[in-house]
Protein backbone atom coordinates (compact mmCIF):
# COMPACT_ATOMS: atom_id res chain seq x y z
CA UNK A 1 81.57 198.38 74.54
CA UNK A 2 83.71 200.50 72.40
CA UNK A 3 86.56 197.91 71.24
CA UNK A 4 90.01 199.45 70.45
CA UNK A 5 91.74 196.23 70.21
CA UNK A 6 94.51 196.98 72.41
CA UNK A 7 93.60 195.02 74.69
CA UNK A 8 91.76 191.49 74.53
CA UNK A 9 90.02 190.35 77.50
CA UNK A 10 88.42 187.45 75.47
CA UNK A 11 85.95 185.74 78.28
CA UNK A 12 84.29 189.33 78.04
CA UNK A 13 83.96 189.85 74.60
CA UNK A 14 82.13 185.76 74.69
CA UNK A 15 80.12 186.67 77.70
CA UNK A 16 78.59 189.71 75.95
CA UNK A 17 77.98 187.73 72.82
CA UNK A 18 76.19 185.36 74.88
CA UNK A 19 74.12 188.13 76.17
CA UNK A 20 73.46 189.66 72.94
CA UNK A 21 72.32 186.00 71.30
CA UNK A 22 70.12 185.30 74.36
CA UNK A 23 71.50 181.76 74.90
CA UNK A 24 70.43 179.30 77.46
CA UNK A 25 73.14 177.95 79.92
CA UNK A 26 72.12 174.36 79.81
CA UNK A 27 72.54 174.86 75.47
CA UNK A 28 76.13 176.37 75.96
CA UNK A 29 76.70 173.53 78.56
CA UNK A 30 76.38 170.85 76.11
CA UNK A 31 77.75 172.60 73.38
CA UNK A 32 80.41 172.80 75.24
CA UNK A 33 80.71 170.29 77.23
CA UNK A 34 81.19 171.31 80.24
CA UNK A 35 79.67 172.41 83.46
CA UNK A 36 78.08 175.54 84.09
CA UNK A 37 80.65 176.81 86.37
CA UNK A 38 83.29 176.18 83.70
CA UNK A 39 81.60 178.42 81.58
CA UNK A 40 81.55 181.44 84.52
CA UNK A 41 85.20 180.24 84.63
CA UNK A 42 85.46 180.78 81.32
CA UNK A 43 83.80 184.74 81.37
CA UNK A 44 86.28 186.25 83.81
CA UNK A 45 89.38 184.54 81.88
CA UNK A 46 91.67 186.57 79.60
CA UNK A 47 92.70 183.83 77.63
CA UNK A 48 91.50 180.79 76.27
CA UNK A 49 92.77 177.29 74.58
CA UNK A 50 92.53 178.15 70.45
CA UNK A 51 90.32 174.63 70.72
CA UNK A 52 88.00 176.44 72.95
CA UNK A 53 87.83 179.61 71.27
CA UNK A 54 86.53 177.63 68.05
CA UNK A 55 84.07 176.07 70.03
CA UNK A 56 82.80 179.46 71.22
CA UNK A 57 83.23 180.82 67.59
CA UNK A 58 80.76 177.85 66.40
CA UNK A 59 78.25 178.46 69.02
CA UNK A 60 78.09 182.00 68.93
CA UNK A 61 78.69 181.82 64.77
CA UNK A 62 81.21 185.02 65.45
CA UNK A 63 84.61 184.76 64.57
CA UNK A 64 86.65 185.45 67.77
CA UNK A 65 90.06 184.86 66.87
CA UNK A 66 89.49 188.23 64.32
CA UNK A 67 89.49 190.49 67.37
CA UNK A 68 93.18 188.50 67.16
CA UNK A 69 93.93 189.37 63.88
CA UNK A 70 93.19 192.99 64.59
CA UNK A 71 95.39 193.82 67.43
CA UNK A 72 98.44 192.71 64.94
CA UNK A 73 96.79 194.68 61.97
CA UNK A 74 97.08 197.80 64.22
CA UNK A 75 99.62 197.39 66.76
CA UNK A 76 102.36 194.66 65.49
CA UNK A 77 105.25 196.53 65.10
CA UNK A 78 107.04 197.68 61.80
CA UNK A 79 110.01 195.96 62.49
CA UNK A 80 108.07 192.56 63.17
CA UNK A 81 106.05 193.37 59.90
CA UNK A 82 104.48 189.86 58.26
CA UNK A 83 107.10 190.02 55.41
CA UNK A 84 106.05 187.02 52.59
CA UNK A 85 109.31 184.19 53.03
CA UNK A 86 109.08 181.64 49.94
CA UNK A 87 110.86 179.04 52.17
CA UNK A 88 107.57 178.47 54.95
CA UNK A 89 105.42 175.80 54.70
CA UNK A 90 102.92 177.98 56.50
CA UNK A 91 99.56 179.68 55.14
CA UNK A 92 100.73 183.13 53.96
CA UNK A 93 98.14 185.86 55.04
CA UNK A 94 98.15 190.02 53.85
CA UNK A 95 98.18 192.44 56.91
CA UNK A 96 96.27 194.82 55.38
CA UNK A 97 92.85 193.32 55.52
CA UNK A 98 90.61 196.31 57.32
CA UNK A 99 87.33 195.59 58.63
CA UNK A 100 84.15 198.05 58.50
CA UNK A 101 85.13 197.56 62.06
CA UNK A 102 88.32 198.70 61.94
CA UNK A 103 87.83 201.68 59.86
CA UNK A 104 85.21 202.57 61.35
CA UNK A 105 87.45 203.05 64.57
CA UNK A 106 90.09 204.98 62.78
CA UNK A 107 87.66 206.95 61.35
CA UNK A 108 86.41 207.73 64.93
CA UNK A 109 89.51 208.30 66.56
CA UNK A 110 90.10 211.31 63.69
CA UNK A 111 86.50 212.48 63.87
CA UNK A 112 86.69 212.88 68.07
CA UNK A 113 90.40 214.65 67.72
CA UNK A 114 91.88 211.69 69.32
CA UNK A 115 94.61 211.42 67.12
CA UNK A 116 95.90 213.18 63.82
CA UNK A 117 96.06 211.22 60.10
CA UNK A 118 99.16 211.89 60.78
CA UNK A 119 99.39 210.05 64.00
CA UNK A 120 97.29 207.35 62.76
CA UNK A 121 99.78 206.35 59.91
CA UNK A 122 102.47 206.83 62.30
CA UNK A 123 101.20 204.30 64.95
CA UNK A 124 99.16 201.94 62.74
CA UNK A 125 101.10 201.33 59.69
CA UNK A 126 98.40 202.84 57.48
CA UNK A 127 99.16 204.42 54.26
CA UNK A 128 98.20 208.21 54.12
CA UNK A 129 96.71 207.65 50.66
CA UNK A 130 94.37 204.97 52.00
CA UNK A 131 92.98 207.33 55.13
CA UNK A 132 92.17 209.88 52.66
CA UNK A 133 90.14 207.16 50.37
CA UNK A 134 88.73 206.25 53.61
CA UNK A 135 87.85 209.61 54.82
CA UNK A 136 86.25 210.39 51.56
CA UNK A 137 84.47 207.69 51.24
CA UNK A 138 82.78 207.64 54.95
CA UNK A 139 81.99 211.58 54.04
CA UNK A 140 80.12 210.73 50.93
CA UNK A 141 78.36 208.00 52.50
CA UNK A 142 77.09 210.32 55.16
CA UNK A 143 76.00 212.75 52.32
CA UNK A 144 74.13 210.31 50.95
CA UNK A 145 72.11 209.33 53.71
CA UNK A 146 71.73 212.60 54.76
CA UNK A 147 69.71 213.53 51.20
């Protein structure tokens, strides 16, 4: 599953983890607690209760609400940008965080001719200095595995 963030069909993304942990129903079940068709229910939904999704983050020790924080890292607009206000009681986070994940996909999208550094700072917020480090860096990794 090739994840591009864009969209975030959540019960998916937990169903596959499940999958890819090999764990028992009856486990989830009372890790959950809940029945087992809750937990089908749970696979073809969208969107889940935040209380949930920790639970499911717990079980499956993967942190689910990142796939979150990455759609707003690359799509949240520039004019909605996460600007620092002195006045909010609130946690204050930096937007640029990038996962291997994440540059990994940018990376990709470059390599495959989906879209142009250009593009890719235009759409994602990115600074043009940063895809170059990037780019530079994932070549001379390469070179170095290659020798």
């Amino acid at each position: 599953m090739n994840s591009n963030f864009r969209t975030i069909h959540i019960g998916t993304f937990i169903q596959l983890r499940v999958k890819e942990n090999n764990i028992d129903l009856p486990r989830i079940c009372n890790f959950m607690k809940c029945s087992e068709n809750e937990i089908h229910d749970m696979y073809v939904q969208e969107n889940l209760p935040t209380d949930i999704l920790l639970r499911w983050s717990k079980l499956l020790e993967y942190d689910f609400f990142r796939l979150y924080s990455q759609h707003l890292i690359l799509y949240a607009p520039p004019s909605a940008s996460f600007k620092e206000q002195t006045s909010s009681k609130l946690p204050h986070f930096r937007k640029n965080i990038y996962t291997r994940e994440m540059i990994d996909f940018i990376l990709e999208l470059i390599e495959t001719g989906a879209k142009t550094k250009r593009q890719i700072t235009s759409d994602y917020g990115i600074p043009y200095s940063t895809l170059c480090k990037w780019i530079a860096k994932h070549n001379h990794e390469e070179l170095a595995i290659e020798n």
